[in-house]
Protein backbone atom coordinates (compact mmCIF):
# COMPACT_ATOMS: atom_id res chain seq x y z
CA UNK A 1 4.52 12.28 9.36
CA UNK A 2 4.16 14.56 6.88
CA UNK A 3 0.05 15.58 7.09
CA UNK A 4 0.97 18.92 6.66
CA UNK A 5 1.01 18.65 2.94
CA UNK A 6 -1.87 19.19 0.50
CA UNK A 7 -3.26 15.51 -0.46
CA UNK A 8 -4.52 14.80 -3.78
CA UNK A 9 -5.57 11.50 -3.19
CA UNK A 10 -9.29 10.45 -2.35
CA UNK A 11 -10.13 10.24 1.56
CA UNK A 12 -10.56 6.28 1.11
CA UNK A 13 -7.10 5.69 -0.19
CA UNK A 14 -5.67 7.91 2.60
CA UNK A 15 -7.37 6.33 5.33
CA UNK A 16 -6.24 2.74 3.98
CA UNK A 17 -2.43 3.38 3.75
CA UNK A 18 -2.81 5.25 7.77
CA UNK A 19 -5.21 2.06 8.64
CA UNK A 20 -2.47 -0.27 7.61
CA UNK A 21 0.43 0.89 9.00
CA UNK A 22 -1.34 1.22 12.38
CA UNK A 23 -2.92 -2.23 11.98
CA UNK A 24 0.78 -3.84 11.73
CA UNK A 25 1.81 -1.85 14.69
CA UNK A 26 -1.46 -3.48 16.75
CA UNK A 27 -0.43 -6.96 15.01
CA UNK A 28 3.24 -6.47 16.62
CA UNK A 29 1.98 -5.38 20.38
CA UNK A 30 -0.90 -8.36 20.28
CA UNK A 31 1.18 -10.78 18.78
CA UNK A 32 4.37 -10.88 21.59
CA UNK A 33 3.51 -12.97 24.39
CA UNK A 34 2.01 -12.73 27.57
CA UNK A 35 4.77 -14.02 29.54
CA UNK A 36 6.65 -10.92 28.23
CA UNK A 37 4.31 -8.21 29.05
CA UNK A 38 4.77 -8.52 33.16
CA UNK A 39 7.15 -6.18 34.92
CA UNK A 40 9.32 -3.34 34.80
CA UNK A 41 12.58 -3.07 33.61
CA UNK A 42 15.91 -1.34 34.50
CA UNK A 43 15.30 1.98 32.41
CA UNK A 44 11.62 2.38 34.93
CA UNK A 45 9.45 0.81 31.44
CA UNK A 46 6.43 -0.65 32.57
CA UNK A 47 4.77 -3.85 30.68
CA UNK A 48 1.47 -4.95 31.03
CA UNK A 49 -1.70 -6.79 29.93
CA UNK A 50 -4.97 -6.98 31.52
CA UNK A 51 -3.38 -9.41 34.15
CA UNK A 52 -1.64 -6.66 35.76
CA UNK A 53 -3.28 -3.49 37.75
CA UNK A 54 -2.99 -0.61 36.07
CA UNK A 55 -0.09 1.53 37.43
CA UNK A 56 -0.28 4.85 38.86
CA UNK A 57 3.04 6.15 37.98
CA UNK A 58 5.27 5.13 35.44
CA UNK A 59 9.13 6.73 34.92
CA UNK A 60 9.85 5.14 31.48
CA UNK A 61 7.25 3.66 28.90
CA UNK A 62 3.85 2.71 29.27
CA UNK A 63 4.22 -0.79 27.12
CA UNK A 64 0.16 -2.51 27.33
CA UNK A 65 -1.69 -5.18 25.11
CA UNK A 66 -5.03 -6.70 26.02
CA UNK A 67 -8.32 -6.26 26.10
CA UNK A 68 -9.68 -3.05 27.85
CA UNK A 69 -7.19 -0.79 29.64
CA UNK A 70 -8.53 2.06 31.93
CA UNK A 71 -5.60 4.03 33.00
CA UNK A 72 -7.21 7.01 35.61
CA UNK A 73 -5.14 8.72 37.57
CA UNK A 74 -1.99 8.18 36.61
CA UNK A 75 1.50 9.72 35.65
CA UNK A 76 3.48 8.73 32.54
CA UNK A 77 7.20 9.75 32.31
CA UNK A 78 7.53 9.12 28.85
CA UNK A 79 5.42 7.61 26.17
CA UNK A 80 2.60 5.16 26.05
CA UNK A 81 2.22 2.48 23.44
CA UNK A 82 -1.15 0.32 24.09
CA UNK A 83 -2.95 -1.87 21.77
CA UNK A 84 -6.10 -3.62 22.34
CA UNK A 85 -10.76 -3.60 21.82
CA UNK A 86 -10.78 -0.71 24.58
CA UNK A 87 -8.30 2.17 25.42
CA UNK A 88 -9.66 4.52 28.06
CA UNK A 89 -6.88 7.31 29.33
CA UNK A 90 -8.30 9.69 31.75
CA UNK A 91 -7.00 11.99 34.35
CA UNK A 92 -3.32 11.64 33.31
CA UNK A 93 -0.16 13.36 32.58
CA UNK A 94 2.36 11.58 29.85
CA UNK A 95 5.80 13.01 29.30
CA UNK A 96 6.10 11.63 25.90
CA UNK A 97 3.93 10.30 23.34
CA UNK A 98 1.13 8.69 22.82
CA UNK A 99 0.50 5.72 20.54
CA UNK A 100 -2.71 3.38 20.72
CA UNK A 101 -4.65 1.19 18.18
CA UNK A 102 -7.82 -0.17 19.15
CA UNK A 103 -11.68 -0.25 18.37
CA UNK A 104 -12.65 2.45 21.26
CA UNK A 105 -10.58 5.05 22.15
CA UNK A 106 -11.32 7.91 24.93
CA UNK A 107 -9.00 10.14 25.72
CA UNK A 108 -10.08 12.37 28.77
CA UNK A 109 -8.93 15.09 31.48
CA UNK A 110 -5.45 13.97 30.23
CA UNK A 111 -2.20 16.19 29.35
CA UNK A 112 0.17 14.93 26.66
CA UNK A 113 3.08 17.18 26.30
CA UNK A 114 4.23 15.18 22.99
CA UNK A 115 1.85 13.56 20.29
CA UNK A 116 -0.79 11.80 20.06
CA UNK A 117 -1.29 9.11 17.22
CA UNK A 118 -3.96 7.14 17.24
CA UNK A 119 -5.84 4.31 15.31
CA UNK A 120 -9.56 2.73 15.81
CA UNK A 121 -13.33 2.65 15.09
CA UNK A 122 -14.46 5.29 17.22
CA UNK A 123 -11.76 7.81 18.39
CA UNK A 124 -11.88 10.95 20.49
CA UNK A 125 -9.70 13.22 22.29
CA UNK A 126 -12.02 14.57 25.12
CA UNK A 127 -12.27 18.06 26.46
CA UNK A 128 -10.20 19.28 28.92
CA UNK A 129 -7.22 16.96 26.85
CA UNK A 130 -4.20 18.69 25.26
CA UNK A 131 -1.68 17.40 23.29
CA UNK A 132 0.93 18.88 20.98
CA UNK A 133 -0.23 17.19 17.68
CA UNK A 134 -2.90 14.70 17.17
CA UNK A 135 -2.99 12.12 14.68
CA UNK A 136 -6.03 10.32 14.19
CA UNK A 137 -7.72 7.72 12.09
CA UNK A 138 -11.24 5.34 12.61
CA UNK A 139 -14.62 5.74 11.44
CA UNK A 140 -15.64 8.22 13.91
CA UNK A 141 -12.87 10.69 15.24
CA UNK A 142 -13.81 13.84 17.05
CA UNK A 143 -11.30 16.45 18.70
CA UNK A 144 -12.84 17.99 21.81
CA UNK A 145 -9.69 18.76 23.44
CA UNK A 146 -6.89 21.73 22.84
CA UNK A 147 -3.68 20.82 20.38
CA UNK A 148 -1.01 22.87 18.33
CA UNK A 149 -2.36 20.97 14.93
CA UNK A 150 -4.06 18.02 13.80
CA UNK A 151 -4.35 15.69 10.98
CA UNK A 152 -8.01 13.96 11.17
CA UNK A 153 -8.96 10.86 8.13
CA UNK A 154 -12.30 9.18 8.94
CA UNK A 155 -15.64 8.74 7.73
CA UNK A 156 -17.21 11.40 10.23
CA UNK A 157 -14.58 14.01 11.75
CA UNK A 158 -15.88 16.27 14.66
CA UNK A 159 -13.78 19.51 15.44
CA UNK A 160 -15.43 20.80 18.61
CA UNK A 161 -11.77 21.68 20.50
CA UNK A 162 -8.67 24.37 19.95
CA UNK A 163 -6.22 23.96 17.56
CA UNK A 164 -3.40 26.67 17.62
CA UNK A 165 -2.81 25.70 13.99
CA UNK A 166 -3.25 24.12 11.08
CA UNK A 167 -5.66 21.08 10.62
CA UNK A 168 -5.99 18.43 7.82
CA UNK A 169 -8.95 16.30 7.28
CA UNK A 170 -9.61 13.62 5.11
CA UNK A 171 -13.05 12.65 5.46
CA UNK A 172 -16.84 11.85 3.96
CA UNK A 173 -18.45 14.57 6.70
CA UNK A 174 -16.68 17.49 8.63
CA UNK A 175 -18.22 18.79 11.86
CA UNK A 176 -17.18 21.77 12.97
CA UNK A 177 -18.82 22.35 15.94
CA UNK A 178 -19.79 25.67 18.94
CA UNK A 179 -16.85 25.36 20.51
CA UNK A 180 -14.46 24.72 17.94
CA UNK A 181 -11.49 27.58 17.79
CA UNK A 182 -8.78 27.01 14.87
CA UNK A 183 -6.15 29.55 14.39
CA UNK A 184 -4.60 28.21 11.64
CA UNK A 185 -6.39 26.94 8.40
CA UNK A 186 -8.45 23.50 7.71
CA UNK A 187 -8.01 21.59 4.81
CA UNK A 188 -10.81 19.68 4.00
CA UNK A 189 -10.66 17.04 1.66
CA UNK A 190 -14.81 15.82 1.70
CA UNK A 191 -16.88 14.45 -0.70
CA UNK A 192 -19.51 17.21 0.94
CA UNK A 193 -19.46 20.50 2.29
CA UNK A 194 -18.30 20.67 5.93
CA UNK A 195 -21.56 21.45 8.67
CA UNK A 196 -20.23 24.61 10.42
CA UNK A 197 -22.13 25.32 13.85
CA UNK A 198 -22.85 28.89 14.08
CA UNK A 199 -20.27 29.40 17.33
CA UNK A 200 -17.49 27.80 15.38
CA UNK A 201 -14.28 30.21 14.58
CA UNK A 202 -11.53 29.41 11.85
CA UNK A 203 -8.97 31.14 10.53
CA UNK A 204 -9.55 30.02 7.45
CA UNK A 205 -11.51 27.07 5.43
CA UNK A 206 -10.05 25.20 2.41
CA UNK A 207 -12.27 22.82 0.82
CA UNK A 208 -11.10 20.09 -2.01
CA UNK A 209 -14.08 18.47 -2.70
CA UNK A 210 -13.45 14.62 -3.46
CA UNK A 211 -15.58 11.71 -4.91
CA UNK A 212 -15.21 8.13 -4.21
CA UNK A 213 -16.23 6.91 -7.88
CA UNK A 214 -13.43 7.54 -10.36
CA UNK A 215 -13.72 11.06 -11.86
CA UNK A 216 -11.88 10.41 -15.13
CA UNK A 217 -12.89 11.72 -17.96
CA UNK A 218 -13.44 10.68 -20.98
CA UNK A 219 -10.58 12.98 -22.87
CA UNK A 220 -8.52 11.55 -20.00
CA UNK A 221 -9.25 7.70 -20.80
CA UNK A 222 -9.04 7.98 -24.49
CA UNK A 223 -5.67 10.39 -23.97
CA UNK A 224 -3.99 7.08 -21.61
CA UNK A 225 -5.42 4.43 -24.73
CA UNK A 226 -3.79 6.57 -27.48
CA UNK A 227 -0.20 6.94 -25.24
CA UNK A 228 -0.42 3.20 -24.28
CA UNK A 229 -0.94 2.24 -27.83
CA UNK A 230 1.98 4.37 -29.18
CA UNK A 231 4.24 3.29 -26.92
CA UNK A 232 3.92 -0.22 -27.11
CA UNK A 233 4.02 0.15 -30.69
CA UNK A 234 7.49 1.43 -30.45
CA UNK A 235 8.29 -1.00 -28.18
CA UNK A 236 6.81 -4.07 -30.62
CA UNK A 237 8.82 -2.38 -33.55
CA UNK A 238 12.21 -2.64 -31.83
CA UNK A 239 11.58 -5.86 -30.89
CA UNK A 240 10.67 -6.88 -34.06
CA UNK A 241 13.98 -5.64 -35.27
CA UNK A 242 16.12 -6.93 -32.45
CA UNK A 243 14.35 -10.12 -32.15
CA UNK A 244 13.12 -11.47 -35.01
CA UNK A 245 13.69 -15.18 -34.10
CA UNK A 246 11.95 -15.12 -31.06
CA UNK A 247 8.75 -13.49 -32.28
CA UNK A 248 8.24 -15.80 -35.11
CA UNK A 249 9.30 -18.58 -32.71
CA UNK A 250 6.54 -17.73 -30.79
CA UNK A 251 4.00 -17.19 -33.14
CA UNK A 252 4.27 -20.32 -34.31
CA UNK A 253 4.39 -21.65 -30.91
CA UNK A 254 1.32 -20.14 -30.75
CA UNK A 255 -0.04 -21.62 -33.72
CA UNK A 256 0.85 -25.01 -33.50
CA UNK A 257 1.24 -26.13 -29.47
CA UNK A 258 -0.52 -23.14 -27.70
CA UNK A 259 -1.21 -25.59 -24.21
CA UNK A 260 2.19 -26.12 -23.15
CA UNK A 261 3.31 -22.67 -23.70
CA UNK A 262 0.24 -21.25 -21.62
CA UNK A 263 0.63 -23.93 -19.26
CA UNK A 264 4.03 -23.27 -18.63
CA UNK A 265 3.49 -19.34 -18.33
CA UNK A 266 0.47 -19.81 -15.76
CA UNK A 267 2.87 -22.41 -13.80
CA UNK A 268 5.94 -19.74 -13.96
CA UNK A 269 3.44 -17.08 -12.49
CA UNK A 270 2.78 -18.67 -9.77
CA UNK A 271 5.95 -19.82 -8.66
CA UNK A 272 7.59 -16.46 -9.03
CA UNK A 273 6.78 -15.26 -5.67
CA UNK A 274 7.79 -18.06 -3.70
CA UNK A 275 11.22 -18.97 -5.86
CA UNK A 276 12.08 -15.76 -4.59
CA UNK A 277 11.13 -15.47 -1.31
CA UNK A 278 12.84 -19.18 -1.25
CA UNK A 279 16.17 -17.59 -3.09
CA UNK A 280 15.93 -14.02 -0.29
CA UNK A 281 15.83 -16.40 2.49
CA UNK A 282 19.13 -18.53 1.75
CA UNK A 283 21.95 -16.51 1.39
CA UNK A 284 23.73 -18.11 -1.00
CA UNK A 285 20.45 -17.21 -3.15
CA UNK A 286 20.53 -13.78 -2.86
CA UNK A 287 22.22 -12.99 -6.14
CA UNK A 288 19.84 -15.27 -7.80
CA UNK A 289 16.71 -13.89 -6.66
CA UNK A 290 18.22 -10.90 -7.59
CA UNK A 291 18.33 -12.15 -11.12
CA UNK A 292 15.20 -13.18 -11.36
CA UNK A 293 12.91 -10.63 -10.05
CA UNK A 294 15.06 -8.54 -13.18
CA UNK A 295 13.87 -10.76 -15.71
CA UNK A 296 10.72 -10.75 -14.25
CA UNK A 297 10.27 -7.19 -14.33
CA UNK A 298 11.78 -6.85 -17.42
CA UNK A 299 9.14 -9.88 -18.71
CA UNK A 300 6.29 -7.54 -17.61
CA UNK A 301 7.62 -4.40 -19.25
CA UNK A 302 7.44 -5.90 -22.85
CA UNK A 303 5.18 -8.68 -22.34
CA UNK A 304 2.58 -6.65 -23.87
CA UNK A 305 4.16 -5.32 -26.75
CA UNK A 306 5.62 -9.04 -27.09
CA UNK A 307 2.66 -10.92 -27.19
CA UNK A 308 0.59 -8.29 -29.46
CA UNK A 309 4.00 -8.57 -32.21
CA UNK A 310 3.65 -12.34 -31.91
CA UNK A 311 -0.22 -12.93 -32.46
CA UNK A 312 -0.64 -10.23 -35.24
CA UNK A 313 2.45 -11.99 -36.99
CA UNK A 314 0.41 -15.32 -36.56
CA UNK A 315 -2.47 -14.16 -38.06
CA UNK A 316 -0.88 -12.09 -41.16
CA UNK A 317 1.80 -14.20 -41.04
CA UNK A 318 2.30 -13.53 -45.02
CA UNK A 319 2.24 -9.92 -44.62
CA UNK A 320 4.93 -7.56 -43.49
CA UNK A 321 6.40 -8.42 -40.44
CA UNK A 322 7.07 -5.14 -39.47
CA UNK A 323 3.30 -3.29 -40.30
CA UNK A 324 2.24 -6.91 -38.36
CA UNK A 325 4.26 -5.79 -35.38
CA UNK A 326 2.91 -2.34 -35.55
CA UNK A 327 -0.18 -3.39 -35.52
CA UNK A 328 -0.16 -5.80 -33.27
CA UNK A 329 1.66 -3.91 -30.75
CA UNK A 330 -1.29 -1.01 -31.25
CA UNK A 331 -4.03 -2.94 -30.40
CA UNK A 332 -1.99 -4.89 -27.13
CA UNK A 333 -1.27 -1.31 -26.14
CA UNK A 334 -4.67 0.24 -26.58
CA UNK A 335 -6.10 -2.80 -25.01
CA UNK A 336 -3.96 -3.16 -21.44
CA UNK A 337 -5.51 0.63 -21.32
CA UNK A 338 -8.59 0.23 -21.40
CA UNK A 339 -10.61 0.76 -17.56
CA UNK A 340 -11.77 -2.10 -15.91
CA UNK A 341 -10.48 -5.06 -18.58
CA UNK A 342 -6.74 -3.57 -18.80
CA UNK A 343 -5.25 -4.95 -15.91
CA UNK A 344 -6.28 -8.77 -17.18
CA UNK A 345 -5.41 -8.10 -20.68
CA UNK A 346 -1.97 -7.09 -19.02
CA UNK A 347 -1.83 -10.45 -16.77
CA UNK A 348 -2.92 -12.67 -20.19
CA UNK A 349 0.23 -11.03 -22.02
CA UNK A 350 2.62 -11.51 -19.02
CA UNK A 351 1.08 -15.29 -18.98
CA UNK A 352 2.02 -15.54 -22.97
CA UNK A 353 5.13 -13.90 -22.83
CA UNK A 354 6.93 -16.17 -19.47
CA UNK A 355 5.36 -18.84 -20.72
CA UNK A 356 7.40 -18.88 -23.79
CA UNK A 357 10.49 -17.81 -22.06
CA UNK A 358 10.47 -20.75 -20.08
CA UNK A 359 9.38 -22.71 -23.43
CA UNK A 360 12.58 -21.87 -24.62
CA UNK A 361 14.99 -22.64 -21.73
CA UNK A 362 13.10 -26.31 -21.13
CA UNK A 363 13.84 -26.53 -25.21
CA UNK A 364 17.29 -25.96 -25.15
CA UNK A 365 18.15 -28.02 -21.76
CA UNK A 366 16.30 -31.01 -23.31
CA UNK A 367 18.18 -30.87 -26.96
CA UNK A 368 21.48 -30.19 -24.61
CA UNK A 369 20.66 -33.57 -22.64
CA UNK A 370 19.99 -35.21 -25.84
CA UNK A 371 23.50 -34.53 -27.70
CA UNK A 372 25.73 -37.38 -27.30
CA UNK A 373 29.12 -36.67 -25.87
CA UNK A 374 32.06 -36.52 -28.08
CA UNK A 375 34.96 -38.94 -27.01
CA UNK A 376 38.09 -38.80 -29.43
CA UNK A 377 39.17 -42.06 -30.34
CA UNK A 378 42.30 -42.85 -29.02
CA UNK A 379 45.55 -43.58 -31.49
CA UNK A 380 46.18 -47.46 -32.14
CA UNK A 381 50.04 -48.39 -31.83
């Protein structure tokens, strides 16, 4: 895990991409059955839910899912993976890891010689607790304990332990408290400035103060309208020149039968995901899901510029075609770009554009089916 590098991202967006990948890894432990978790196996791996008395000594894993575990006392020869409302590990030595995800988590009196990654609500790794790194996400986490570094993301992070070297912390409020003794240096992404008890020794204090409303400016919005229009302005004109047919095909679709072509697009966007999950999961289908998350891609890329060319040549349809694409593919471009109302001006123009790609294939199959075959007649004697 790479926490050792400077984040530019807000605290919030941090904390959601760590909270997720822990969540799936609590969904996988809960999830397998309980049938499963009873026993050890032939490499000394212990499984166990709250059925089963907490072991004293373990020579493999530590494999638990349930609701409250209270391991005291106990030796772990390698890691411990534990999921579950209550994690309590006190008085132990683990060889290994450790890796829980739960709502409490207390971590006391214990020794960890490897890492410790945890996930929950409130989280704490208690004093007299060492470990070589310690990961940690919830709403509270505090470090009380002794580690080499750390890597903290919650709304209130307490440092009140040792840390040999660096720490990062992603977090609303930072605590550094008495008893807290950091070698290395802490970067501290807050939205405020860290409370610092007057015991409290650090090496050194890095502070990247964050906001959770969006801190654009205005020269910065106005800059991504101006780029977005430009570009799919170019992108309108070559299409214009490329396709000519199809954006005059369109606009008149437009014109004259808009409800089956929107119709059709809002249909098409809502199969697309499960065509191709349907496609992924036979085999045969791979190729063709393949296929068609392309064109679907490539749909979205241009859909703007697309459906801007085809409306502006709709409405100046006895102008120039090509200062109606320009136009048109301006103000699709400037639009999509605009905060807040962009990202449904984009979905509206991916609507428009599949819509008439599939307007066109249903055309062309139904004039096909309508042809009448061609049978030679054969030569009279």
């Amino acid at each position: 895990m790479a926490f050792n590098q400077t984040a530019t991202a807000p605290s919030h967006k941090m904390r959601r991409c760590l909270l997720m990948a822990f969540a799936l890894i609590a969904l996988a432990l809960t999830a397998l059955p309980t049938a499963s978790f009873a026993g050890t196996d032939t490499a000394g791996n212990v499984l166990a839910t709250d059925n089963d008395a907490n072991p004293s000594g373990v020579e493999g894993d530590l494999y638990w899912a349930g609701q409250a575990l209270n391991l005291d006392d106990a030796s772990i020869g390698r890691d411990i993976i534990a999921a579950g409302e209550s994690l309590s590990i006190r008085d132990c030595t683990v060889g290994g890891a450790v890796r829980l995800a739960a709502r409490t988590i207390d971590i006391a009196k214990t020794t960890v010689d490897g890492s410790v990654t945890v996930v929950g609500q409130h989280v704490v790794l208690n004093t007299d607790s060492s470990a070589n790194c310690f990961y940690a996400i919830g709403e509270t986490v505090a470090l009380r304990g002794s580690t080499k570094s750390a890597a903290l993301a919650g709304d209130t992070v307490t440092i009140d332990g040792t840390v040999e070297g660096d720490v990062e912390v992603w977090a609303d409020k930072l605590i550094l408290g008495k008893n807290a003794h950091i070698t290395g240096t802490v970067n501290a992404h807050v939205s405020e400035d860290p409370e610092r008890a007057a015991g409290a020794e650090v090496g050194a204090l890095k502070i990247d103060r964050t906001e959770n409303e969006d801190t654009s400016t205005v020269n910065d919005v106005i800059g991504g309208i101006v780029a977005a229009a430009l570009s799919t302005c170019f992108v309108a004109l070559l299409l214009e020149l490329v396709f000519p047919r199809a954006t005059a095909s369109a606009a008149g679709m437009l014109h004259q039968r808009p409800t089956p072509l929107w119709v059709s697009g809002l249909l098409g966007t809502i199969a697309v995901v499960p065509t191709v999950l349907l496609l992924i999961i036979s085999i045969a289908g791979l190729s063709l899901a393949g296929a068609l998350l392309c064109g679907v891609i490539g749909i979205a890329l241009v859909s703007s510029a697309f459906a801007g060319c085809a409306i502006a040549r709709m409405v100046g349809h006895s102008q120039n075609r090509y200062a109606m694409a320009a136009a048109g593919g301006v103000i699709a471009g400037a639009l999509t770009a605009i905060p807040l109302v962009g990202d449904f001006i984009s979905g509206v123009a991916f609507v428009f554009t599949l819509g008439y790609v599939i307007q066109i294939i249903w055309r062309n199959a139904h004039l096909k089916s309508q042809q009448p075959a061609n049978t030679p007649e054969l030569p009279t004697a």
